[in-house]
C-alpha atoms as a PDB file:
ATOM      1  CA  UNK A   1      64.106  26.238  21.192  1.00  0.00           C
ATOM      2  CA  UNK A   2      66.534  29.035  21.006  1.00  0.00           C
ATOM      3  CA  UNK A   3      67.647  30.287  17.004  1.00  0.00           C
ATOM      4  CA  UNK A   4      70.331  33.110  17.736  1.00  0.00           C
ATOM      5  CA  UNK A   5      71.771  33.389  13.977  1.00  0.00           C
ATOM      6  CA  UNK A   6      71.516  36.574  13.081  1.00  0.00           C
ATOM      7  CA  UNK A   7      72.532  35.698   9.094  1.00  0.00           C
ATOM      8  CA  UNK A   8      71.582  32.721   6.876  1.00  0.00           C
ATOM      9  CA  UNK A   9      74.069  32.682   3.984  1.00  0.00           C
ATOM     10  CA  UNK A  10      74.437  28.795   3.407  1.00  0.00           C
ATOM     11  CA  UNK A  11      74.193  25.153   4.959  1.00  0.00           C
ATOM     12  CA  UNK A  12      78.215  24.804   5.928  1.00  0.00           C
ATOM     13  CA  UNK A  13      77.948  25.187   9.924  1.00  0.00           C
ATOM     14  CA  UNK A  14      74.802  25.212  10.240  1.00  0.00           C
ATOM     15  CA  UNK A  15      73.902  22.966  13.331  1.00  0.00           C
ATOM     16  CA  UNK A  16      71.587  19.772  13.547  1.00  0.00           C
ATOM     17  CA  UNK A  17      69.567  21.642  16.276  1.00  0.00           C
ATOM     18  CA  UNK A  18      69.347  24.947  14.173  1.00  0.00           C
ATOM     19  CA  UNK A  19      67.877  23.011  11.534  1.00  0.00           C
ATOM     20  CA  UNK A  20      65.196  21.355  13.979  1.00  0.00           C
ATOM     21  CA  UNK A  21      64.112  24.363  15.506  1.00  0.00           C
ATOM     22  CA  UNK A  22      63.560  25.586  11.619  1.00  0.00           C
ATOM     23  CA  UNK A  23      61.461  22.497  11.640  1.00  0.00           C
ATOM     24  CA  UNK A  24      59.714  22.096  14.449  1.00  0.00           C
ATOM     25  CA  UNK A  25      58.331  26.312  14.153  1.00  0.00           C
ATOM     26  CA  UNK A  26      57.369  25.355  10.390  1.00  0.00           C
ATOM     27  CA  UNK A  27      55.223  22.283  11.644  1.00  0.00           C
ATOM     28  CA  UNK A  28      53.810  24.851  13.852  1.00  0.00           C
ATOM     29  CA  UNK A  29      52.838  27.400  10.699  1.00  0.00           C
ATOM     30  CA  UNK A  30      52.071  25.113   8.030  1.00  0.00           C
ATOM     31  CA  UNK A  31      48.895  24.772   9.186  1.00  0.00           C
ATOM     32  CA  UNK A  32      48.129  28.872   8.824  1.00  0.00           C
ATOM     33  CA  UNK A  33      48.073  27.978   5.413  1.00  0.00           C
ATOM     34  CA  UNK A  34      44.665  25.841   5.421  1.00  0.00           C
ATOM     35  CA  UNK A  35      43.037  28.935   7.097  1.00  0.00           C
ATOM     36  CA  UNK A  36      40.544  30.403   5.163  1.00  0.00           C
ATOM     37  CA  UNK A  37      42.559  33.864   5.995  1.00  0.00           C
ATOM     38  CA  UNK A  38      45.776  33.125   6.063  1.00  0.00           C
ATOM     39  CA  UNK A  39      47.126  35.901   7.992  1.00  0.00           C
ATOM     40  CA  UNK A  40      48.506  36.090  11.592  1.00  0.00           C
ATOM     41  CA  UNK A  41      50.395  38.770  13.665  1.00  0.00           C
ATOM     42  CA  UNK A  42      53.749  37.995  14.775  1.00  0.00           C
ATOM     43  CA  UNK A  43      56.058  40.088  12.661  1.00  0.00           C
ATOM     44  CA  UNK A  44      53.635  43.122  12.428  1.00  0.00           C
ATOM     45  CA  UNK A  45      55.898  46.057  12.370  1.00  0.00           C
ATOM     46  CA  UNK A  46      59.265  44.328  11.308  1.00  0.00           C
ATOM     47  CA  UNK A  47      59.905  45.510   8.080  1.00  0.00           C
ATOM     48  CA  UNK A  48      61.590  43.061   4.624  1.00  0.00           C
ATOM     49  CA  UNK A  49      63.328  43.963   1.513  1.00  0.00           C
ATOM     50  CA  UNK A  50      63.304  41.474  -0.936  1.00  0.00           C
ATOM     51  CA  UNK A  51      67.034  42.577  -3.275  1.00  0.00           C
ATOM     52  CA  UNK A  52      66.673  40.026  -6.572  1.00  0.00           C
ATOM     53  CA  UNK A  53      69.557  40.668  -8.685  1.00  0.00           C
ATOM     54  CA  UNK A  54      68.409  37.520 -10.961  1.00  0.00           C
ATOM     55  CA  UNK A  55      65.406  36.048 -12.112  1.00  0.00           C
ATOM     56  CA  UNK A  56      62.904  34.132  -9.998  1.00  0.00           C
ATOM     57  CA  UNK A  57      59.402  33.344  -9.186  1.00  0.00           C
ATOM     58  CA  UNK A  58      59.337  30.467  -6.542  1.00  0.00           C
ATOM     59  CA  UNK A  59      61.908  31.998  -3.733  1.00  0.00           C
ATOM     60  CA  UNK A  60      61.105  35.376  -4.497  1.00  0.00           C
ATOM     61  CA  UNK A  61      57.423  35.197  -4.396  1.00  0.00           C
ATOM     62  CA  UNK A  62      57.195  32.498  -1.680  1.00  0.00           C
ATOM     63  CA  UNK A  63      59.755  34.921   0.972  1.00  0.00           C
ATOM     64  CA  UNK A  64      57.564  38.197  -0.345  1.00  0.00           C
ATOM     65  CA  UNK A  65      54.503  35.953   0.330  1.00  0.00           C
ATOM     66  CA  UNK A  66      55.660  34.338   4.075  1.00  0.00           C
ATOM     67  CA  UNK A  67      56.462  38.024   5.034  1.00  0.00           C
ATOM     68  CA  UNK A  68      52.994  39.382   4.162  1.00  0.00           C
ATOM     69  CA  UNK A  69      51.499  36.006   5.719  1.00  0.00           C
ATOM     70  CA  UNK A  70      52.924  36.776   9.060  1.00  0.00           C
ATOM     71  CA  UNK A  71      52.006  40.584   8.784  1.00  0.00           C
ATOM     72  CA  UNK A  72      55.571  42.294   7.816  1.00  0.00           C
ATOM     73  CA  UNK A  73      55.776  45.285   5.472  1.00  0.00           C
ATOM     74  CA  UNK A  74      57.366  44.433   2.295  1.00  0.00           C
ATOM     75  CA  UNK A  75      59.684  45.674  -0.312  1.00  0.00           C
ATOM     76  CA  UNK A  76      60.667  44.587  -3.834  1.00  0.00           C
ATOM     77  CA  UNK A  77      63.705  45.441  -5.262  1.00  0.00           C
ATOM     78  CA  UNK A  78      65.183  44.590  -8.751  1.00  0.00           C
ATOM     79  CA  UNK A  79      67.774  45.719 -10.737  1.00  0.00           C
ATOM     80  CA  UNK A  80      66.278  46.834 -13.628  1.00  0.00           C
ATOM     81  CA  UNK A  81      63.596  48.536 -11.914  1.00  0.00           C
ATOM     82  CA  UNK A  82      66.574  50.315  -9.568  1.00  0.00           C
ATOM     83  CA  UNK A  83      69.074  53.045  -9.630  1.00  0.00           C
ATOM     84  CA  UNK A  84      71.334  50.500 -10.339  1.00  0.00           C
ATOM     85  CA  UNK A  85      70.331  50.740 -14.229  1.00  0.00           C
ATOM     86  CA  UNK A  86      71.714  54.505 -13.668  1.00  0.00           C
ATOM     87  CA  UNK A  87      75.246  53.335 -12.586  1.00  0.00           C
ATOM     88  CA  UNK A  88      74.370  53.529  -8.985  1.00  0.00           C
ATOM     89  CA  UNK A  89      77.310  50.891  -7.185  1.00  0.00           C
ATOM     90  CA  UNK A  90      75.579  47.671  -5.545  1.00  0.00           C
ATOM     91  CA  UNK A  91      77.194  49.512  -2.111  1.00  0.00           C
ATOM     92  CA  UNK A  92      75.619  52.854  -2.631  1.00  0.00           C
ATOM     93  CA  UNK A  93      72.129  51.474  -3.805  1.00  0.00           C
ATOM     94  CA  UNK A  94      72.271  49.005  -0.273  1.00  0.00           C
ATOM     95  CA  UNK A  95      73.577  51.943   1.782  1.00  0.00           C
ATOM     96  CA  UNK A  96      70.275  54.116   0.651  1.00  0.00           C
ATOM     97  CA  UNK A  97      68.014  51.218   1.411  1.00  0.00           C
ATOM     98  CA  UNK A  98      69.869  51.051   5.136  1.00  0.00           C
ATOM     99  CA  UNK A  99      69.140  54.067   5.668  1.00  0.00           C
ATOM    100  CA  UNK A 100      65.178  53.360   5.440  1.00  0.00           C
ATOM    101  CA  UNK A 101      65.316  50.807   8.493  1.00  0.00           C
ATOM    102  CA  UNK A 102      64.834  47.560   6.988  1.00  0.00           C
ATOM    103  CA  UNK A 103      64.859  44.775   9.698  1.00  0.00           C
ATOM    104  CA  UNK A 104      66.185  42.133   6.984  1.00  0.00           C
ATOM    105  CA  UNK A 105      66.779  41.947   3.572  1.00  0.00           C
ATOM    106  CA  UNK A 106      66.373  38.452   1.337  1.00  0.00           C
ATOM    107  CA  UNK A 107      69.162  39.113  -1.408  1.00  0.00           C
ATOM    108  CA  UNK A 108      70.091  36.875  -4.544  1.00  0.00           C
ATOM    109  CA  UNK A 109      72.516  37.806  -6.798  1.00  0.00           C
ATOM    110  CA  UNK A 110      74.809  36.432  -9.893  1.00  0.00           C
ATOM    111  CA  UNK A 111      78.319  37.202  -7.783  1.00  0.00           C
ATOM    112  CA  UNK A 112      79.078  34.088  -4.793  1.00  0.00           C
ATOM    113  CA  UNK A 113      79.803  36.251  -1.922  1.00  0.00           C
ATOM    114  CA  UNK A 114      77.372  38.971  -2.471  1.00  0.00           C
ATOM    115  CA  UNK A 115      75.211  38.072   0.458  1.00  0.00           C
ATOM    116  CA  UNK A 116      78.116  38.180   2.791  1.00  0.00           C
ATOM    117  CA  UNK A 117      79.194  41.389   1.743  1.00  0.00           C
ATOM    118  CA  UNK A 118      75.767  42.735   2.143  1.00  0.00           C
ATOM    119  CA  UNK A 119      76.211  41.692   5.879  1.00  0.00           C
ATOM    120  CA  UNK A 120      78.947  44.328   6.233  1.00  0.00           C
ATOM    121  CA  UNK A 121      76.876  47.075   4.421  1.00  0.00           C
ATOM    122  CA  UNK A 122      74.215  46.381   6.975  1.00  0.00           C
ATOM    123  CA  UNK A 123      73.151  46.372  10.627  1.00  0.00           C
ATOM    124  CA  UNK A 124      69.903  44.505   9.253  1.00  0.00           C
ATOM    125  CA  UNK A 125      69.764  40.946   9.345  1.00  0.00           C
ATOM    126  CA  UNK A 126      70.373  38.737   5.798  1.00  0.00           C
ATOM    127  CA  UNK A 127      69.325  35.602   4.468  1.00  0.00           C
ATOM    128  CA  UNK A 128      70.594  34.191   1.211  1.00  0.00           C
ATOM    129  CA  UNK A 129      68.224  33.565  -1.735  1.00  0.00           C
ATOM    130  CA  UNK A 130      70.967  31.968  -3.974  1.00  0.00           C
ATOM    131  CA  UNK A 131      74.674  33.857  -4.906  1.00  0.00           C
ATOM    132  CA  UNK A 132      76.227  32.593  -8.263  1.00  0.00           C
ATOM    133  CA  UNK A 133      77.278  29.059  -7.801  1.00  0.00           C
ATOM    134  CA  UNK A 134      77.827  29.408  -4.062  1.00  0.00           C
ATOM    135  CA  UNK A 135      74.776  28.539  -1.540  1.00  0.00           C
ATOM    136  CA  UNK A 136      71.016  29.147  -1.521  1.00  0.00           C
ATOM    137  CA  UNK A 137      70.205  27.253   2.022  1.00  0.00           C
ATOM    138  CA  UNK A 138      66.576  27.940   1.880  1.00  0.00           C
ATOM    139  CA  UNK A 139      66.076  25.377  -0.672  1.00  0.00           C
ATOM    140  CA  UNK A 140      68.383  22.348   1.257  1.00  0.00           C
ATOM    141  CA  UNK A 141      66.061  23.708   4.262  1.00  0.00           C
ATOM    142  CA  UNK A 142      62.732  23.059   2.298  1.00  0.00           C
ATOM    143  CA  UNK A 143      64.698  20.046   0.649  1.00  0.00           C
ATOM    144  CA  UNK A 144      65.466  18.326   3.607  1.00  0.00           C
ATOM    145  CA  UNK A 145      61.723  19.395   5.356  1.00  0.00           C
ATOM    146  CA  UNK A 146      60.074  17.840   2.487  1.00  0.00           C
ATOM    147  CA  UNK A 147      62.162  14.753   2.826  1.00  0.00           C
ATOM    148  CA  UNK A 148      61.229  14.282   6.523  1.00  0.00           C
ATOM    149  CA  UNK A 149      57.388  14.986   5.744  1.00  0.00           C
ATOM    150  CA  UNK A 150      57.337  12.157   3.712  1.00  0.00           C
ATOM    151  CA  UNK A 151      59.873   9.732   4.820  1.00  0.00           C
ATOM    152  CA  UNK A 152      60.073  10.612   8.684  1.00  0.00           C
ATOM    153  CA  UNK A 153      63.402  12.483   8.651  1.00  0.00           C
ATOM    154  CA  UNK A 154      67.268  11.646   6.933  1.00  0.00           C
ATOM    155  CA  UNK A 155      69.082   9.447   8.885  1.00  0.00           C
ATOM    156  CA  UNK A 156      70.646   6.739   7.411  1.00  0.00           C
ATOM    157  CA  UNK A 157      68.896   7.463   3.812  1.00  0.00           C
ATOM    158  CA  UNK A 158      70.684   7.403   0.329  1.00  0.00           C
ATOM    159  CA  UNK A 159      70.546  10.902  -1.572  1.00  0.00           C
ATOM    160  CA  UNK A 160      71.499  10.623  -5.241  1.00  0.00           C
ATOM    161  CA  UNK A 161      72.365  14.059  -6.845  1.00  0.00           C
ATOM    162  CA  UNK A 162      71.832  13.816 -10.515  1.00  0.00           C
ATOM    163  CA  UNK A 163      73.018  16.851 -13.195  1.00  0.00           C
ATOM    164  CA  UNK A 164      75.291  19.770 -12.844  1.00  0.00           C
ATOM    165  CA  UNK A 165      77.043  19.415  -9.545  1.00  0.00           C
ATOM    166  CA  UNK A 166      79.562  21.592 -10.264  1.00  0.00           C
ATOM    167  CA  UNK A 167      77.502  25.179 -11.176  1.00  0.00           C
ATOM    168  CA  UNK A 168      74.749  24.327  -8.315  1.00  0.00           C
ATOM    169  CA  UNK A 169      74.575  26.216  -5.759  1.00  0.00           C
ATOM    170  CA  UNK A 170      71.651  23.731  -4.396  1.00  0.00           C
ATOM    171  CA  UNK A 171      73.693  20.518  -4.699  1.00  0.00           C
ATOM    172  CA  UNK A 172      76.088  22.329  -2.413  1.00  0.00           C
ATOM    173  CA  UNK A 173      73.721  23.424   0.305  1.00  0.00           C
ATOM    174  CA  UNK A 174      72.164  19.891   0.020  1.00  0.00           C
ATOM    175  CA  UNK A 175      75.048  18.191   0.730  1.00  0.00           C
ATOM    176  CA  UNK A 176      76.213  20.039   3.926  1.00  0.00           C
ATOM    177  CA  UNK A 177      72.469  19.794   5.223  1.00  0.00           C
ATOM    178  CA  UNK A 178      71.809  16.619   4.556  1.00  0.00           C
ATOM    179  CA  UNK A 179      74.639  15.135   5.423  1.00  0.00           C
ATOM    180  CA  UNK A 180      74.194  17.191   9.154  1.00  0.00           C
ATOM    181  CA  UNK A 181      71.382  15.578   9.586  1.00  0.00           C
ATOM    182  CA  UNK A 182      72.554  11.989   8.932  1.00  0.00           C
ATOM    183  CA  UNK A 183      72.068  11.098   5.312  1.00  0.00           C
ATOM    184  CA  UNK A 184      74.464   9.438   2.730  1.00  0.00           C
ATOM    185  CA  UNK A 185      75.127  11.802   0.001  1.00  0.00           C
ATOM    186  CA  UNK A 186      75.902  10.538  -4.011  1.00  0.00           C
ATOM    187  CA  UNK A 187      76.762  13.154  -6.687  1.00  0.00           C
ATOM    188  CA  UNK A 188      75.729  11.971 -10.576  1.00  0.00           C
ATOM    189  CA  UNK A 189      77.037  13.162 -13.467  1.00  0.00           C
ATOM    190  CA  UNK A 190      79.021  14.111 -16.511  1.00  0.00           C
ATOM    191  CA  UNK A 191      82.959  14.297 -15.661  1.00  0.00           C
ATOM    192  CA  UNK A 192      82.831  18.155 -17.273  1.00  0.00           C
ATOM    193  CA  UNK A 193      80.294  18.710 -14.669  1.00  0.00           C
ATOM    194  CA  UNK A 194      81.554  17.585 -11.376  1.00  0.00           C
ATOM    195  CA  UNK A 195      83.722  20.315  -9.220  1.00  0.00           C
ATOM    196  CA  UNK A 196      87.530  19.791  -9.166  1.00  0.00           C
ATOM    197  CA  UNK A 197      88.835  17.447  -6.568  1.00  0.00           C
ATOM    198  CA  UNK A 198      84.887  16.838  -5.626  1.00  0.00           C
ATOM    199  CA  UNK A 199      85.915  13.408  -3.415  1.00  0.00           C
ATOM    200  CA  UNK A 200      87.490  15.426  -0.856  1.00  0.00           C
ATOM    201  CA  UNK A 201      84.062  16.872   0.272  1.00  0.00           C
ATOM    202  CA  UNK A 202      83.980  12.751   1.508  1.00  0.00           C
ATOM    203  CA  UNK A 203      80.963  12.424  -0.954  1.00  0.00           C
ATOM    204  CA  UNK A 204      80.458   9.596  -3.527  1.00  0.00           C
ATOM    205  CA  UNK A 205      80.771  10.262  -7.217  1.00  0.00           C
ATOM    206  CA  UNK A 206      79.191   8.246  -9.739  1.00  0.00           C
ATOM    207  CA  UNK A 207      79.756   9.296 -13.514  1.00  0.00           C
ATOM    208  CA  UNK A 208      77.767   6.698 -14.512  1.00  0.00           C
ATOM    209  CA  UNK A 209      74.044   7.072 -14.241  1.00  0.00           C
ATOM    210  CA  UNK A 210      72.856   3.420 -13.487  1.00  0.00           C
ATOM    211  CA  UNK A 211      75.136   2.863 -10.456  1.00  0.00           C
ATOM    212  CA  UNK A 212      74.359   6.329  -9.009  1.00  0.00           C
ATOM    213  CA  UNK A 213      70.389   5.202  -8.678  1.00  0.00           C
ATOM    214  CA  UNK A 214      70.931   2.012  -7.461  1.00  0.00           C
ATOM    215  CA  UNK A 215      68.937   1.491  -4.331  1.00  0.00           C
ATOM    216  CA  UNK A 216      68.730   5.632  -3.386  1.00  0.00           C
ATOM    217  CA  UNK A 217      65.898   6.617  -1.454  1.00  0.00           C
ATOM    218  CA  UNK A 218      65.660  10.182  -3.385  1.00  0.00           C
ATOM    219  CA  UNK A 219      66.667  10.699  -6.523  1.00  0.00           C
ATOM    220  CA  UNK A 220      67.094  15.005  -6.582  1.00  0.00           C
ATOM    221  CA  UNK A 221      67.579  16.014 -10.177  1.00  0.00           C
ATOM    222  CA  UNK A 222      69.031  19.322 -10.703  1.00  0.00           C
ATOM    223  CA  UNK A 223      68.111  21.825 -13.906  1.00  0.00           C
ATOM    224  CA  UNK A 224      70.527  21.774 -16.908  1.00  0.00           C
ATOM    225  CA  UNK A 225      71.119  25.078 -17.788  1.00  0.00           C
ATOM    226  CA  UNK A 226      71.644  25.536 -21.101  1.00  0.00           C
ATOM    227  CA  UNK A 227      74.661  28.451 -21.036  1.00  0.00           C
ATOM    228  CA  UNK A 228      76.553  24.775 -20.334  1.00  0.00           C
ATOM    229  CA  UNK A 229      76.127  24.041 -23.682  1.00  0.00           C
ATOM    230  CA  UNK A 230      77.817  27.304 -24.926  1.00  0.00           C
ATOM    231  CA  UNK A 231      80.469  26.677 -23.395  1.00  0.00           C
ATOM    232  CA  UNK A 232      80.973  23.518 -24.288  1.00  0.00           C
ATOM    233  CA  UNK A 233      80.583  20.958 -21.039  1.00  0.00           C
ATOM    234  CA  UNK A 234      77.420  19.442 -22.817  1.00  0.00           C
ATOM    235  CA  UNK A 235      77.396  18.337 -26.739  1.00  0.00           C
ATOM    236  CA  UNK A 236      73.727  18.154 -26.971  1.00  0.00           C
ATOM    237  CA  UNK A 237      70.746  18.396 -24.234  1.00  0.00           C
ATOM    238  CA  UNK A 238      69.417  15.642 -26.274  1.00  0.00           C
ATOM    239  CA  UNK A 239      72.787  13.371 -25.261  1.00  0.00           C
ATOM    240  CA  UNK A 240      71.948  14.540 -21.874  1.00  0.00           C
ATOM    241  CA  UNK A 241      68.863  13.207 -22.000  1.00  0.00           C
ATOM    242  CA  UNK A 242      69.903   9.964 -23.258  1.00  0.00           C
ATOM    243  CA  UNK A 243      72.876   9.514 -20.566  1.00  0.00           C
ATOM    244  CA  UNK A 244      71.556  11.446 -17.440  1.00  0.00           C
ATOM    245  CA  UNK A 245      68.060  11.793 -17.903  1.00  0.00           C
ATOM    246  CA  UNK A 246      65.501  10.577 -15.767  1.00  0.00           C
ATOM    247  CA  UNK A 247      62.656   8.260 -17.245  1.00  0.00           C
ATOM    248  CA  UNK A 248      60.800   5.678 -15.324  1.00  0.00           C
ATOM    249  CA  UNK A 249      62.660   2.395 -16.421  1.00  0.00           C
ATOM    250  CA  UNK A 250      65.834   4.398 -14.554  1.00  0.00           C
ATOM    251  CA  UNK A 251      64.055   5.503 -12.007  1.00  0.00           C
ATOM    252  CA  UNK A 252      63.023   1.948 -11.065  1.00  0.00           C
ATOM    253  CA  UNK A 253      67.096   1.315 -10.163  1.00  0.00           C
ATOM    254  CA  UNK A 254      66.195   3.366  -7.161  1.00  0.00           C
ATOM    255  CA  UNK A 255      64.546   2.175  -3.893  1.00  0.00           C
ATOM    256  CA  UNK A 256      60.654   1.084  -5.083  1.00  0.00           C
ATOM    257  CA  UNK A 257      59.395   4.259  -2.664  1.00  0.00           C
ATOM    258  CA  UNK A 258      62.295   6.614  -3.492  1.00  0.00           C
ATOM    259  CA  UNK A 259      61.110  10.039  -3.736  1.00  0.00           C
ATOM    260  CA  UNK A 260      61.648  12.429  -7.008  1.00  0.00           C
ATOM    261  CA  UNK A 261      62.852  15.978  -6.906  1.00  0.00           C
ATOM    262  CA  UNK A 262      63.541  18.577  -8.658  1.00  0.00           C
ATOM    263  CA  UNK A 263      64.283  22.511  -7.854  1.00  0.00           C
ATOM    264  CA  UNK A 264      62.741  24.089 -10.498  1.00  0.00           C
ATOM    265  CA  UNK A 265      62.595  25.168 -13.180  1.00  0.00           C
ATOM    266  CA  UNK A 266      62.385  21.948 -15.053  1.00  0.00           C
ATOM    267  CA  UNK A 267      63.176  21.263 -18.457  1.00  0.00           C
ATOM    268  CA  UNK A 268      60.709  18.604 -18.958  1.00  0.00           C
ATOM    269  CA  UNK A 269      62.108  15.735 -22.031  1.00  0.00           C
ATOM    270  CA  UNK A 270      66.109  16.725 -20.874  1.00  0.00           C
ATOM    271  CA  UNK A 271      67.217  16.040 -17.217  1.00  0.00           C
ATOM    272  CA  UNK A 272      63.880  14.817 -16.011  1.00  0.00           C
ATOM    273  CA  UNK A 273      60.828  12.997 -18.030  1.00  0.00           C
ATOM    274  CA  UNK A 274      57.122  14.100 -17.671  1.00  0.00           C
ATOM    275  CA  UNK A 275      55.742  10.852 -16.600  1.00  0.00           C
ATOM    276  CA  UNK A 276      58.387  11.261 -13.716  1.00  0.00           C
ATOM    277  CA  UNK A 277      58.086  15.089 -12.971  1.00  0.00           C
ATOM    278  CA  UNK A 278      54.102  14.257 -12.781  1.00  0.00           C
ATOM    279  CA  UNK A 279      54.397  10.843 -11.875  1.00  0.00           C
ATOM    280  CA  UNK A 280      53.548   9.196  -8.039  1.00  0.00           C
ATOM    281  CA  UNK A 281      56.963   9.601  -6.545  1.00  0.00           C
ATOM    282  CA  UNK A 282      57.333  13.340  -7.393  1.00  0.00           C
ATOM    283  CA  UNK A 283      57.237  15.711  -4.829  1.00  0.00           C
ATOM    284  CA  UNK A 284      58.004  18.692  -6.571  1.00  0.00           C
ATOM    285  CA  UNK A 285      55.172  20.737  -5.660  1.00  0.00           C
ATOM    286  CA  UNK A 286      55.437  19.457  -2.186  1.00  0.00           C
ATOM    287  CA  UNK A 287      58.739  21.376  -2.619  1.00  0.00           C
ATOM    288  CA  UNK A 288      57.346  24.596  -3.702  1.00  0.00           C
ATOM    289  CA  UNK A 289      54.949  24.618  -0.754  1.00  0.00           C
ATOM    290  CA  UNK A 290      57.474  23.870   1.909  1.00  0.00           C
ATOM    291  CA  UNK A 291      59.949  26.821   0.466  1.00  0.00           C
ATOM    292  CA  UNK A 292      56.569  28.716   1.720  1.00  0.00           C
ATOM    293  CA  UNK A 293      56.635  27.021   5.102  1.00  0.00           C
ATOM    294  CA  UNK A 294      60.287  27.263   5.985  1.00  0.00           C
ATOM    295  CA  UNK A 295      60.745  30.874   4.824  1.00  0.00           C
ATOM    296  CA  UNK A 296      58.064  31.775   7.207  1.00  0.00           C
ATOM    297  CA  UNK A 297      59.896  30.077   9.577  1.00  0.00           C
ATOM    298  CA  UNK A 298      63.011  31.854   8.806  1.00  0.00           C
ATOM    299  CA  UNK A 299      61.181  35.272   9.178  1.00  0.00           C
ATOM    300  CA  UNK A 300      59.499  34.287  12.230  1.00  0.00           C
ATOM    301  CA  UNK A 301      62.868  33.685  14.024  1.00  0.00           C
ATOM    302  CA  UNK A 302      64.903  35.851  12.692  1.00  0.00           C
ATOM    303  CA  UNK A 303      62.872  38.817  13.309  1.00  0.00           C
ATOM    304  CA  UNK A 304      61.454  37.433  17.302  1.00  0.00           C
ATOM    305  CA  UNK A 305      57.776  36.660  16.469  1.00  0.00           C
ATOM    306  CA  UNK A 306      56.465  34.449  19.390  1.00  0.00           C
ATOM    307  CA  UNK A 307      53.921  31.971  19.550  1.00  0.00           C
ATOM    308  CA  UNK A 308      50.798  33.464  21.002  1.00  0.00           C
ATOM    309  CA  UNK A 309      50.171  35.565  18.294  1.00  0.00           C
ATOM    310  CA  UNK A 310      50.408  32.782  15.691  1.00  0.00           C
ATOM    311  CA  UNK A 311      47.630  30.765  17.558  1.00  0.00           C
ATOM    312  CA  UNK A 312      45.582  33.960  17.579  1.00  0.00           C
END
């Protein structure tokens, strides 16, 4: 199983086989995680910088957590704990941290293109954690892992995409991985919240809620964020609710085993309903633990930790 990319800043080229060898290694460490230490080897030494430019607690904590799981040093950086609240550039306050050694840094950050730029700033190696509305491919990784845990892989399945396709980064990175890896991609929603020219990506579009379940065999709901309705895309996120959200009698349009998901964080009562966040079909926390799993696989071979020391 060779992995030779040295960056990770979306889905778009990313090759079937890349994405099984992600797979295959996180079979492999998942099952650290049931250990009553869970602790091994492999990346002692190799040293990662965590750069979050935005809010988060699920990718940030699960990368700063796979790190320390696999016995890397770690560093958190923030903005508003950084020189950066001093007028420090974005350049200057990367350069200093380049000059400390890092062996890879995890950056998200509110500009699209931030991550690639940090690739030129550095001889370290990068992986994406989300850049405005561009890519975050660790979630379509643990998207697409937690997909084939539970339904044996993506070929041939039906993917409906339900919210705001057009500001998600995560619909985007969904759609080029799962369609690599053989799935049928739909994108739901609102007309004011579908990209420009969207059909040329060669994915369906359904504006209409009904048609876009029909017969899916996951039904991914993305977060409405509510700066939408400040600028006025949305009228109400009760409307939303009422048009796009997710209850059970809609959910029953979809296949009768169709899997629920969500990114996080929900807004429980507006683009998803409690008895279907909580409900049989959810695997939302499934979700969480994979973006645990696949970051450590990330980590692992990115930074050349081999497999005797993770059996040790």
């Amino acid at each position: 199983m060779a992995f030779t990319r040295k960056h990770l800043l979306s889905m778009q080229g990313v090759a079937r086989d890349e994405i099984e060898t992600i797979f295959e290694v996180a079979d492999s460490l998942k099952e650290i995680l049931s250990r009553p230490i869970k602790k091994v080897p492999p990346l002692r030494g190799k040293s990662v910088c965590t750069l979050f430019f935005e809010p988060s607690t699920r990718t940030r904590t699960s990368f700063e957590m796979a790190a320390k799981i696999l016995s890397a040093d770690t560093q958190s950086i923030a903005a508003s704990t950084s020189s950066l609240v001093k007028g420090e550039s974005f350049k200057d306050t990367v350069l200093t941290l380049e000059s400390m050694g890092f062996d890879l840094f995890v950056i998200r950050h509110k500009s699209a293109g931030a991550a690639q730029f940090l690739t030129q700033l550095t001889d370290a190696r990068v992986i994406n954690a989300g850049d405005g509305m561009h890519a975050h491919p660790t979630q379509g990784l643990l998207d697409m892992y937690t997909i084939r845990e539970h339904l044996g892989g993506l070929e041939g399945l039906t993917v409906a995409i339900v919210g705001d396709i057009a500001h998600s980064r995560v619909a985007r990175c969904d759609f080029f991985g799962m369609t690599t890896m053989g799935a049928k991609v739909r994108f739901v929603g609102p007309t004011t919240l579908m990209p420009a020219e969207v059909e040329r990506l060669g994915v369906e579009v359904y504006h209409d809620l009904e048609p876009g379940l029909h017969g899916a065999d996951i039904v991914y709901v993305l977060r409405i964020q509510r700066e939408r309705l400040e600028s006025g895309l949305l009228p109400s996120t009760r409307e939303y609710a009422e048009t796009f959200g997710i209850n059970m009698k809609r959910l029953a349009l979809a296949k009768p085993n169709a899997l629920v998901m969500h990114p996080g964080p929900m807004n429980r009562g507006v683009e998803i309903m409690p008895d279907v966040a909580d409900g049989v079909r959810s695997v939302i926390t499934d979700q969480v633990t994979n973006g645990l799993v696949i970051r450590m696989a990330l980590l692992f071979l990115m930074l050349g930790g081999t497999y005797d020391e993770v059996a040790s």
